[in-house]
N, C-alpha and C. Protein backbone atom coordinates (compact mmCIF):
# COMPACT_ATOMS: atom_id res chain seq x y z
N UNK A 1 -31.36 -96.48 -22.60
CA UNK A 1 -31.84 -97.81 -22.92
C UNK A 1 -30.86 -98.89 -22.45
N UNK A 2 -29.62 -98.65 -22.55
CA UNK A 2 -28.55 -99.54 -22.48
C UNK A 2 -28.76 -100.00 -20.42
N UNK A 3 -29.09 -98.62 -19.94
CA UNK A 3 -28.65 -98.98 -18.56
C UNK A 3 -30.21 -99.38 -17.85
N UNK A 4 -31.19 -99.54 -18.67
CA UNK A 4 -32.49 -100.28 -18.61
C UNK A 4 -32.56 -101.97 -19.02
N UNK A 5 -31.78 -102.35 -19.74
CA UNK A 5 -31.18 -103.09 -20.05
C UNK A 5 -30.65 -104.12 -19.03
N UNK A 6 -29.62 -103.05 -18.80
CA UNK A 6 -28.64 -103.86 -18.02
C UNK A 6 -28.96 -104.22 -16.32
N UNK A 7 -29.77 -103.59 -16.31
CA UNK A 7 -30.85 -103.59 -14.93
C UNK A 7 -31.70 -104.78 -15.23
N UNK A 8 -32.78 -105.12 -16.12
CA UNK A 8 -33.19 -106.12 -16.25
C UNK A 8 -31.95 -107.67 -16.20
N UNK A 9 -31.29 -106.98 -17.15
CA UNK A 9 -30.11 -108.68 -16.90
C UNK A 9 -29.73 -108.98 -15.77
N UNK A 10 -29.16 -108.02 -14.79
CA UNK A 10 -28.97 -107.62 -13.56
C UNK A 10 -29.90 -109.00 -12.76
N UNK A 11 -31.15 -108.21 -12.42
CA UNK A 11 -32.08 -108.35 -12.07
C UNK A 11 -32.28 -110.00 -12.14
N UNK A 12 -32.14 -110.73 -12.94
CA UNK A 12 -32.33 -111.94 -13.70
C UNK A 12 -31.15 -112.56 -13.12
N UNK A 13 -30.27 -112.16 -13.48
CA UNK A 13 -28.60 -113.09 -12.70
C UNK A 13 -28.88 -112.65 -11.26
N UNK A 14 -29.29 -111.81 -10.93
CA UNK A 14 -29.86 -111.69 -9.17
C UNK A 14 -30.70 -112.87 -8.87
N UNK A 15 -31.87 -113.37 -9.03
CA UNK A 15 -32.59 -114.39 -8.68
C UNK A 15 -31.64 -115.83 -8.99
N UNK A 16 -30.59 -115.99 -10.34
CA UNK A 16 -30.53 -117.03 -10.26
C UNK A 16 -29.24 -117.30 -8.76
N UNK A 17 -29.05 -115.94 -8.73
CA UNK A 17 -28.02 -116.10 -7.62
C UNK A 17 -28.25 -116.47 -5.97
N UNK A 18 -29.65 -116.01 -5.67
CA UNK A 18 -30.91 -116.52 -4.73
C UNK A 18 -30.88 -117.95 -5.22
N UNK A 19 -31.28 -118.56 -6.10
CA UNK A 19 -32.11 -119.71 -6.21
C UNK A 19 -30.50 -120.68 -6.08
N UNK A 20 -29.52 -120.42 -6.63
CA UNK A 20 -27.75 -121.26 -6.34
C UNK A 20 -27.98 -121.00 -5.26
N UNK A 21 -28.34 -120.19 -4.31
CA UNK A 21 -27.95 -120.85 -2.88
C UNK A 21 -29.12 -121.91 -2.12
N UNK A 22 -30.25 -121.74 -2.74
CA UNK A 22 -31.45 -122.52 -2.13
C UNK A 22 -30.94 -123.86 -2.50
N UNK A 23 -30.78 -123.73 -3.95
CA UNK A 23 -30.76 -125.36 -4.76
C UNK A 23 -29.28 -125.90 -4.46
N UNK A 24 -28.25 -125.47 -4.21
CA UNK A 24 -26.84 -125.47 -4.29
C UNK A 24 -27.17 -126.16 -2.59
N UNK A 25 -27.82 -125.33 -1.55
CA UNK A 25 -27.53 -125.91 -0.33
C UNK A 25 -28.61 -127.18 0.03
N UNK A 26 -29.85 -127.41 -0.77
CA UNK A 26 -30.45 -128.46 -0.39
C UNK A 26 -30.39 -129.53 -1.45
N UNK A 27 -29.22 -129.17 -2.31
CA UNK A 27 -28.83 -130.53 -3.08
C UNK A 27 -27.85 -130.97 -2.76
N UNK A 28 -26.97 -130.33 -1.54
CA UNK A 28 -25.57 -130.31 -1.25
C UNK A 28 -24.61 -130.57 -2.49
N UNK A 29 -24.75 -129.44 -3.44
CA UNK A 29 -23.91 -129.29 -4.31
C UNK A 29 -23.00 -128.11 -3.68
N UNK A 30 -21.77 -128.32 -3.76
CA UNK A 30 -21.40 -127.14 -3.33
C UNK A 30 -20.63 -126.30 -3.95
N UNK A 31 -19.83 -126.50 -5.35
CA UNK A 31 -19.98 -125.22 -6.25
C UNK A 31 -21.18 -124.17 -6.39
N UNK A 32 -22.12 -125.46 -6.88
CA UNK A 32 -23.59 -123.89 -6.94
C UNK A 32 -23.85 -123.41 -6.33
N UNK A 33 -23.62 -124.32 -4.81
CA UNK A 33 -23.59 -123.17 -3.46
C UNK A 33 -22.78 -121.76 -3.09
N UNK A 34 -21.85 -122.16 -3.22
CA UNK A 34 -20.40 -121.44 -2.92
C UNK A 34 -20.30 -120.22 -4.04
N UNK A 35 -20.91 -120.62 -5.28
CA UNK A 35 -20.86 -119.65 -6.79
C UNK A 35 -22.14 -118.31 -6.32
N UNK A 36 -22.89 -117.99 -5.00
CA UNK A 36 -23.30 -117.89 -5.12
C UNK A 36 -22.79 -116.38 -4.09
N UNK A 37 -21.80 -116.68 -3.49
CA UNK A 37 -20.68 -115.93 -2.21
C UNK A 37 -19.74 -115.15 -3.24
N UNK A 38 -19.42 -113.96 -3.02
CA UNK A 38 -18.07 -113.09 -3.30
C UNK A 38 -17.14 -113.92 -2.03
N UNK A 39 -16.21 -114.28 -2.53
CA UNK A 39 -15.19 -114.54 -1.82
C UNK A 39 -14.87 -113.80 0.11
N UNK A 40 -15.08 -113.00 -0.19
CA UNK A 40 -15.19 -112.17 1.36
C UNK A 40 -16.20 -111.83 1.94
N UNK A 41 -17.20 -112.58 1.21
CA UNK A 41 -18.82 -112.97 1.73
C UNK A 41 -18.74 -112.77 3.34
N UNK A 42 -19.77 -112.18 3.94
CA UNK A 42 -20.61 -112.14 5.54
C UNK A 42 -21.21 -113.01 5.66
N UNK A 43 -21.79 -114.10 6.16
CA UNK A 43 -23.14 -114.78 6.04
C UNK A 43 -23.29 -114.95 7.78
N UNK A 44 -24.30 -113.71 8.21
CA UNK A 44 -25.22 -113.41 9.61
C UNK A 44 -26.25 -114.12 9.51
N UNK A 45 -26.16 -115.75 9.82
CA UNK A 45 -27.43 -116.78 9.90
C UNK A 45 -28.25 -116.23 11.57
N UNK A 46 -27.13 -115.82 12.26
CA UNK A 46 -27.80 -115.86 13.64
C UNK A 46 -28.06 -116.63 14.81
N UNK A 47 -28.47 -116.60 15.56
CA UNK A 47 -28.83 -117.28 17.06
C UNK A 47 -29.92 -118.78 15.87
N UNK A 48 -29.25 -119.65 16.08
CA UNK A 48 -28.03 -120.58 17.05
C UNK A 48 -27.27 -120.89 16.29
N UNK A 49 -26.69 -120.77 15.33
CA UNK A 49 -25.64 -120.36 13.78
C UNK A 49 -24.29 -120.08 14.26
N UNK A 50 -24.46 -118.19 14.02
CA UNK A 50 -23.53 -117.34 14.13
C UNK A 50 -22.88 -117.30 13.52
N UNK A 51 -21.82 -116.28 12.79
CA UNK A 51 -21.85 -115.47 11.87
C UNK A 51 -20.48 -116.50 11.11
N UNK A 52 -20.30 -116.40 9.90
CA UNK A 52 -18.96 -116.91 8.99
C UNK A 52 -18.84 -115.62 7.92
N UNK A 53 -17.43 -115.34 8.15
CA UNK A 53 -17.01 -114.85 6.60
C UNK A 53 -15.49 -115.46 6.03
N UNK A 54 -15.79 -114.92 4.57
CA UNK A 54 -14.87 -115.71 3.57
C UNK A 54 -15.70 -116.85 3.03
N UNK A 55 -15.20 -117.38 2.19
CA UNK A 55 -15.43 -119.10 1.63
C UNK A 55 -14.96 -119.91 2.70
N UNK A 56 -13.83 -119.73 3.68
CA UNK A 56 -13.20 -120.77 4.73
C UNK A 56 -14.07 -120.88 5.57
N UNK A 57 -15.03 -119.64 6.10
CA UNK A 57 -16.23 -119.42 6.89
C UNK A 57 -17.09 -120.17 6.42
N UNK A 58 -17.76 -119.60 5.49
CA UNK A 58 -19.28 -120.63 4.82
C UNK A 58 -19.22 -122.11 5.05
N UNK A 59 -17.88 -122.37 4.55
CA UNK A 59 -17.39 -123.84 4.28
C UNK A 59 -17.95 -124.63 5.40
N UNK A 60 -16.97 -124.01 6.82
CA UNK A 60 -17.45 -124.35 8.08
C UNK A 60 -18.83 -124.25 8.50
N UNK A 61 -19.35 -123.39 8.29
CA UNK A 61 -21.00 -123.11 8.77
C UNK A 61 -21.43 -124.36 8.10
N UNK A 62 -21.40 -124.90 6.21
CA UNK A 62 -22.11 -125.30 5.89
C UNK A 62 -21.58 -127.23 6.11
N UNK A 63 -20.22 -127.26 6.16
CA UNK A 63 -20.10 -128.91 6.65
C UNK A 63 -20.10 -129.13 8.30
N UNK A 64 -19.36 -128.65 9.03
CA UNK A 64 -19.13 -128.50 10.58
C UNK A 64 -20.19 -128.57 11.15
N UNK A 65 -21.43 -127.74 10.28
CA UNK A 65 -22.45 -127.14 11.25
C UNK A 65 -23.84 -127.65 10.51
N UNK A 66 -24.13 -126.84 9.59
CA UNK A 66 -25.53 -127.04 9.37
C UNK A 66 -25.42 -128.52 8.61
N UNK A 67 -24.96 -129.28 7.71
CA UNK A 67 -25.15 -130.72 6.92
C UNK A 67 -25.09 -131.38 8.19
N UNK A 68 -24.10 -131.35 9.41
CA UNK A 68 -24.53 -132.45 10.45
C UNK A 68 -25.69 -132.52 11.14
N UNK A 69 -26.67 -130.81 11.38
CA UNK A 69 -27.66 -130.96 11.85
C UNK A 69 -28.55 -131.64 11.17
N UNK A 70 -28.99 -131.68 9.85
CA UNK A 70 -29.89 -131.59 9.15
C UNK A 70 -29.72 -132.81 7.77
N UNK A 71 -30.90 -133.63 7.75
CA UNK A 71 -30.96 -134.79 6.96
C UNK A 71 -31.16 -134.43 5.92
N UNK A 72 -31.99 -133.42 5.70
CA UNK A 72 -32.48 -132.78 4.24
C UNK A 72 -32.93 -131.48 4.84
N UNK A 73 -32.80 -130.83 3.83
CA UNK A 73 -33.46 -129.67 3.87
C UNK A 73 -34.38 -129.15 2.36
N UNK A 74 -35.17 -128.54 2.67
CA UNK A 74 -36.17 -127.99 1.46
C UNK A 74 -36.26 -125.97 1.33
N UNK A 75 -35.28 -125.51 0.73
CA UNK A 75 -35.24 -123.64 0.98
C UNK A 75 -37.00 -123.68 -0.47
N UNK A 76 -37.64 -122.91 0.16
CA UNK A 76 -39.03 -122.42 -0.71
C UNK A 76 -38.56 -120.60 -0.50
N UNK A 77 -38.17 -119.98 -1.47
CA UNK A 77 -37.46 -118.42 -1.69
C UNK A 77 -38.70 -117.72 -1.88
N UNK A 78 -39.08 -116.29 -1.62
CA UNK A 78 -40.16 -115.68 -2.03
C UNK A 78 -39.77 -114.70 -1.80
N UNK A 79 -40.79 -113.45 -2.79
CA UNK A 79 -40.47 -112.33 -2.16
C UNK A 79 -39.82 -111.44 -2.77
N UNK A 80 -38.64 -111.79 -3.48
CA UNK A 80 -37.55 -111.02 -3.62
C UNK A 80 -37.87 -109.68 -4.22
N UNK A 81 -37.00 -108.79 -3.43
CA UNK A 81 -37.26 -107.19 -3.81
C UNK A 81 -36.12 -106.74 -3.95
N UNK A 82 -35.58 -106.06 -5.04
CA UNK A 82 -34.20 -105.61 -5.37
C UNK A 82 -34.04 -104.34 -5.53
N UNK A 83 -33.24 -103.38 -4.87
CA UNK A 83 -32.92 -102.05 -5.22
C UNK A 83 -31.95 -101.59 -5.58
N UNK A 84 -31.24 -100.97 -6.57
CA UNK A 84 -30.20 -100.81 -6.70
C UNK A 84 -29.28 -99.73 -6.91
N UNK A 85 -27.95 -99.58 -5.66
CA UNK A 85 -28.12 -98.03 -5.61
C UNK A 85 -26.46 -97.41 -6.83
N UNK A 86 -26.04 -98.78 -7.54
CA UNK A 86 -25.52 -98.04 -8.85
C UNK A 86 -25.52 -99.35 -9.56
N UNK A 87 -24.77 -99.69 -10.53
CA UNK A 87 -25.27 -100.79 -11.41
C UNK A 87 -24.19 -101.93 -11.29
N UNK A 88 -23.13 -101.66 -9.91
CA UNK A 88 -22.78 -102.76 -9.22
C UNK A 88 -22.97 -102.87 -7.99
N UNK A 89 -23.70 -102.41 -7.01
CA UNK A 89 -24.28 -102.88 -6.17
C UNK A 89 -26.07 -102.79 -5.79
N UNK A 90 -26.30 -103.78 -5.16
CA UNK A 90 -27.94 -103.92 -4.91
C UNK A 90 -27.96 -104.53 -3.48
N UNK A 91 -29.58 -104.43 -3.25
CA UNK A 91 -29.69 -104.94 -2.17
C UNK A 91 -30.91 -105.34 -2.46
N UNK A 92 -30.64 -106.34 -1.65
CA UNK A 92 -32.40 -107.63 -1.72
C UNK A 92 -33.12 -107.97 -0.39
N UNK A 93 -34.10 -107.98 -0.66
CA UNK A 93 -34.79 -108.02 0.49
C UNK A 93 -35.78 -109.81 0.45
N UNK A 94 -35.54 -110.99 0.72
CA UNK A 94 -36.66 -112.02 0.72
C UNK A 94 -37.25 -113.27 2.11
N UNK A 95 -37.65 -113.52 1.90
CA UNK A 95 -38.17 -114.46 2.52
C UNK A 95 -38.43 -115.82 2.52
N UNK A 96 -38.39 -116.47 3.43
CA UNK A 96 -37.79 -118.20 3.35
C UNK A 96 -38.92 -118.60 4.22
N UNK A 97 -39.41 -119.68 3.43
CA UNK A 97 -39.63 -121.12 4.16
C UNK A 97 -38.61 -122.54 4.09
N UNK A 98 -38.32 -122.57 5.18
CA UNK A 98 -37.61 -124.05 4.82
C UNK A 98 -38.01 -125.11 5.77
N UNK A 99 -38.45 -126.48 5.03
CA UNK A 99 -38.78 -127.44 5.99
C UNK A 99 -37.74 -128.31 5.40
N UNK A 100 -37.11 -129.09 7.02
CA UNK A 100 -35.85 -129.92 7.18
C UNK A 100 -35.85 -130.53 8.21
N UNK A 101 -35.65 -131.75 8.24
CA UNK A 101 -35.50 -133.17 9.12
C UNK A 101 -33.80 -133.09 9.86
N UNK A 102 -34.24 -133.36 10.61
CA UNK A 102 -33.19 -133.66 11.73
C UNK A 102 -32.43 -134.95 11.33
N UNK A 103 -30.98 -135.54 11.82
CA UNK A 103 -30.71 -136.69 11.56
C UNK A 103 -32.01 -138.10 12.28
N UNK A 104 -31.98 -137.31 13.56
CA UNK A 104 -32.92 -138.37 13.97
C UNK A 104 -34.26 -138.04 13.58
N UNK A 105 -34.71 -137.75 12.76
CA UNK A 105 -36.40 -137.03 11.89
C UNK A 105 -37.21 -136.32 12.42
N UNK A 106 -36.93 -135.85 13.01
CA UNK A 106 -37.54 -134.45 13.85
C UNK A 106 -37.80 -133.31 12.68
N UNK A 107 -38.82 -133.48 11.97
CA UNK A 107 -39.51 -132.27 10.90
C UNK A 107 -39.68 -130.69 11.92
N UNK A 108 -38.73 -130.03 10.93
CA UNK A 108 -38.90 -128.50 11.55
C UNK A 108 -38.87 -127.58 10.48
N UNK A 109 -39.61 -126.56 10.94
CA UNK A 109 -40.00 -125.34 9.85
C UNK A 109 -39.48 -124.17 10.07
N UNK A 110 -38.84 -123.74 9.42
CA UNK A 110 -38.07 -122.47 9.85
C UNK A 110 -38.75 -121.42 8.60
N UNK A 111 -38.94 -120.25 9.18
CA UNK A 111 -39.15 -118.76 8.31
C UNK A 111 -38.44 -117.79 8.70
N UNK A 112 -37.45 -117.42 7.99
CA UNK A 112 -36.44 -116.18 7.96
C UNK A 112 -36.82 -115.22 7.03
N UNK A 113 -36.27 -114.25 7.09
CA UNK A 113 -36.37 -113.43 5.85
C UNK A 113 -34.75 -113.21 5.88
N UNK A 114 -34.30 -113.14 4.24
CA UNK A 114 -32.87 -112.86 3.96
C UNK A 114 -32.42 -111.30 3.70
N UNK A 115 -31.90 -110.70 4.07
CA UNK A 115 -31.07 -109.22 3.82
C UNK A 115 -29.94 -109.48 2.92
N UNK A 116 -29.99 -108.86 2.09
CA UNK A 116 -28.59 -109.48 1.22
C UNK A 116 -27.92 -108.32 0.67
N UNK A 117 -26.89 -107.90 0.64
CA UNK A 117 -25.98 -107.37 -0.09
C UNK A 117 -25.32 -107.96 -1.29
N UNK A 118 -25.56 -107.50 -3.01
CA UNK A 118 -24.91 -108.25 -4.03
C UNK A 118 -24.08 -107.10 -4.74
N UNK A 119 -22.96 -107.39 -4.83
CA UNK A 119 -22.03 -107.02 -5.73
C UNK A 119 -21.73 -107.68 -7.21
N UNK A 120 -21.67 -106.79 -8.08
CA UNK A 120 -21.18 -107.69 -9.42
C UNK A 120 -19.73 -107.32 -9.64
N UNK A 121 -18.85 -108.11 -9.63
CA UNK A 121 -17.57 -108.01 -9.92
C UNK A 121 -16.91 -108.57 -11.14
N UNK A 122 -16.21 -108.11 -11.97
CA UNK A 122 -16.09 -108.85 -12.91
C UNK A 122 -16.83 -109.13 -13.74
N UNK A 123 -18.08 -108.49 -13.83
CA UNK A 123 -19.47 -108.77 -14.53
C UNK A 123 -20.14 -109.87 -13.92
N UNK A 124 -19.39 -109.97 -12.55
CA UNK A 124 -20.55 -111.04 -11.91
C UNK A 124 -21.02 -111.56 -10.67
N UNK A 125 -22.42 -111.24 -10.61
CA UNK A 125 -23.25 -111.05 -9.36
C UNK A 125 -23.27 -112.17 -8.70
N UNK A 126 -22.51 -111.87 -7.18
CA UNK A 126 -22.82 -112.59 -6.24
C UNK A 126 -23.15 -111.93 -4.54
N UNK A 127 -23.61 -112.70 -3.76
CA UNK A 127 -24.02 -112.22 -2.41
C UNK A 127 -22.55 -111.39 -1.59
N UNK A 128 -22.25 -110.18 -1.04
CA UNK A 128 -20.97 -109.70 -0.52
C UNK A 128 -21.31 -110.04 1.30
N UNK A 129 -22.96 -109.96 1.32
CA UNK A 129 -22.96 -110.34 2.57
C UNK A 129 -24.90 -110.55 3.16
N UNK A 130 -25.17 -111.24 3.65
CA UNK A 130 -26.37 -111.70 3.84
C UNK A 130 -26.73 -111.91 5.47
N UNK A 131 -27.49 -111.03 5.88
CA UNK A 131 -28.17 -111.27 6.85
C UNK A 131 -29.36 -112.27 6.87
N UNK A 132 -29.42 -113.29 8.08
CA UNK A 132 -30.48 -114.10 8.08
C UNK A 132 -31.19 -113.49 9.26
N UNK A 133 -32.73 -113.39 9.51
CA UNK A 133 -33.37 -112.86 10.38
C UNK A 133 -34.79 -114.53 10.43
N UNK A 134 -34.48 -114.98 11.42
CA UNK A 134 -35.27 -116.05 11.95
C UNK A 134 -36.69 -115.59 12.73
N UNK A 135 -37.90 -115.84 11.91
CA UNK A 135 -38.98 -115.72 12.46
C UNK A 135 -39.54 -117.08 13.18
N UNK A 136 -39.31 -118.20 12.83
CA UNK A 136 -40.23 -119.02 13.09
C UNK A 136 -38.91 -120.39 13.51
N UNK A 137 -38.52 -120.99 14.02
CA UNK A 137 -37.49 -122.53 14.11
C UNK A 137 -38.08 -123.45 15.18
N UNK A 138 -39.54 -124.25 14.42
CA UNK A 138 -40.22 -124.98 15.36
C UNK A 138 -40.19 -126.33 14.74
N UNK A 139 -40.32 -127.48 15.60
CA UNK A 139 -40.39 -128.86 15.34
C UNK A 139 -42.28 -128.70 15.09
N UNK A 140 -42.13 -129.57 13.65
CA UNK A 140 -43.85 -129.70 13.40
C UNK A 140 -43.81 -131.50 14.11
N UNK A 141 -44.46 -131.30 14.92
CA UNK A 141 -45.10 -132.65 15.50
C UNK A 141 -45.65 -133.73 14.74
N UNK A 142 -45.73 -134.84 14.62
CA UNK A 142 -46.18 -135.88 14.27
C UNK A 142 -46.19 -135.87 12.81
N UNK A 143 -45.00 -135.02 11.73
CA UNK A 143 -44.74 -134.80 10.90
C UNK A 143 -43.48 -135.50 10.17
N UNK A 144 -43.49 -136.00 9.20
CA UNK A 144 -42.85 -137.51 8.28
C UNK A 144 -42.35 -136.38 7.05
N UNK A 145 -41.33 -136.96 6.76
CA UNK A 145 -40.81 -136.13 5.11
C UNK A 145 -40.48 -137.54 4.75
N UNK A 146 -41.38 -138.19 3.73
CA UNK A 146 -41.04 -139.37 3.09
C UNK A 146 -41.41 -139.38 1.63
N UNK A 147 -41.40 -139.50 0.55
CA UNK A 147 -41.32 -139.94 -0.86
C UNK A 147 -42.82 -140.25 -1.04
N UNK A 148 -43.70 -140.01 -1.55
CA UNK A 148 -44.86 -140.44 -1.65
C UNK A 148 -44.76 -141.91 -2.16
N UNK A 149 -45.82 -142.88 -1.92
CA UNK A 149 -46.19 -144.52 -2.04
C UNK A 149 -47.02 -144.47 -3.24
């Protein structure tokens, strides 16, 4: 019972650890972001990215690189499938929509699906390393991200 249990809690601090990086990176908060990495974190975003590890890595990917491309961004998470092959490590399997404006407003839609590796250390679950796999990185045409009137 105990280790049925602890799989469900698991399970539960797993998603909120998905959703700190969605909400953490399109609120540009970046504790909730960063809370969301084991310290010696992988993060394989891919062609036209490329790869960061550590926190000194992410850091760079996420100010250097992706906040200058991008005016806003919107992560929509789905999917998530968790397996777990002892009761500190798992692996997740999900899928992304994200729509995000360019500095100059160029609306684009990207669909990845995420590969993730989570470790709990310390009693606590975060990503050890995450593959990004890019299905879709197209400009939607004649498309506005504005505040409704």
């Amino acid at each position: 019972m105990a280790q049925r249990i602890d799989e469900l809690e698991s399970r539960a601090a797993l998603r909120d650890v998905v959703t700190d990086y969605c909400q953490g990176f399109d609120q540009h908060n970046w504790e909730q972001f960063i809370s969301a990495w084991h310290e010696d974190a992988v993060w394989e975003i891919g062609p036209p990215f490329g790869t960061f590890e550590g926190h000194d890595g992410i850091n760079t990917a996420v100010m250097d690189v992706l906040y200058p491309a991008w005016r806003e961004t919107h992560h929509l998470s789905s999917n998530l499938r968790l397996t777990f092959q002892d009761a500190d490590h798992a692996h997740g399997v999900s899928d992304v929509d994200c729509m995000g404006a360019t500095p100059d407003d160029v609306v684009q839609m990207i669909n990845a699906t995420y590969t993730d590796d989570f470790e709990r250390r310390g009693g606590v679950w975060r990503i050890v390393r995450r593959k990004v796999k890019m299905h879709y990185f197209n400009p939607v045409p004649n498309a506005q991200m504005s505040a409704p009137t």
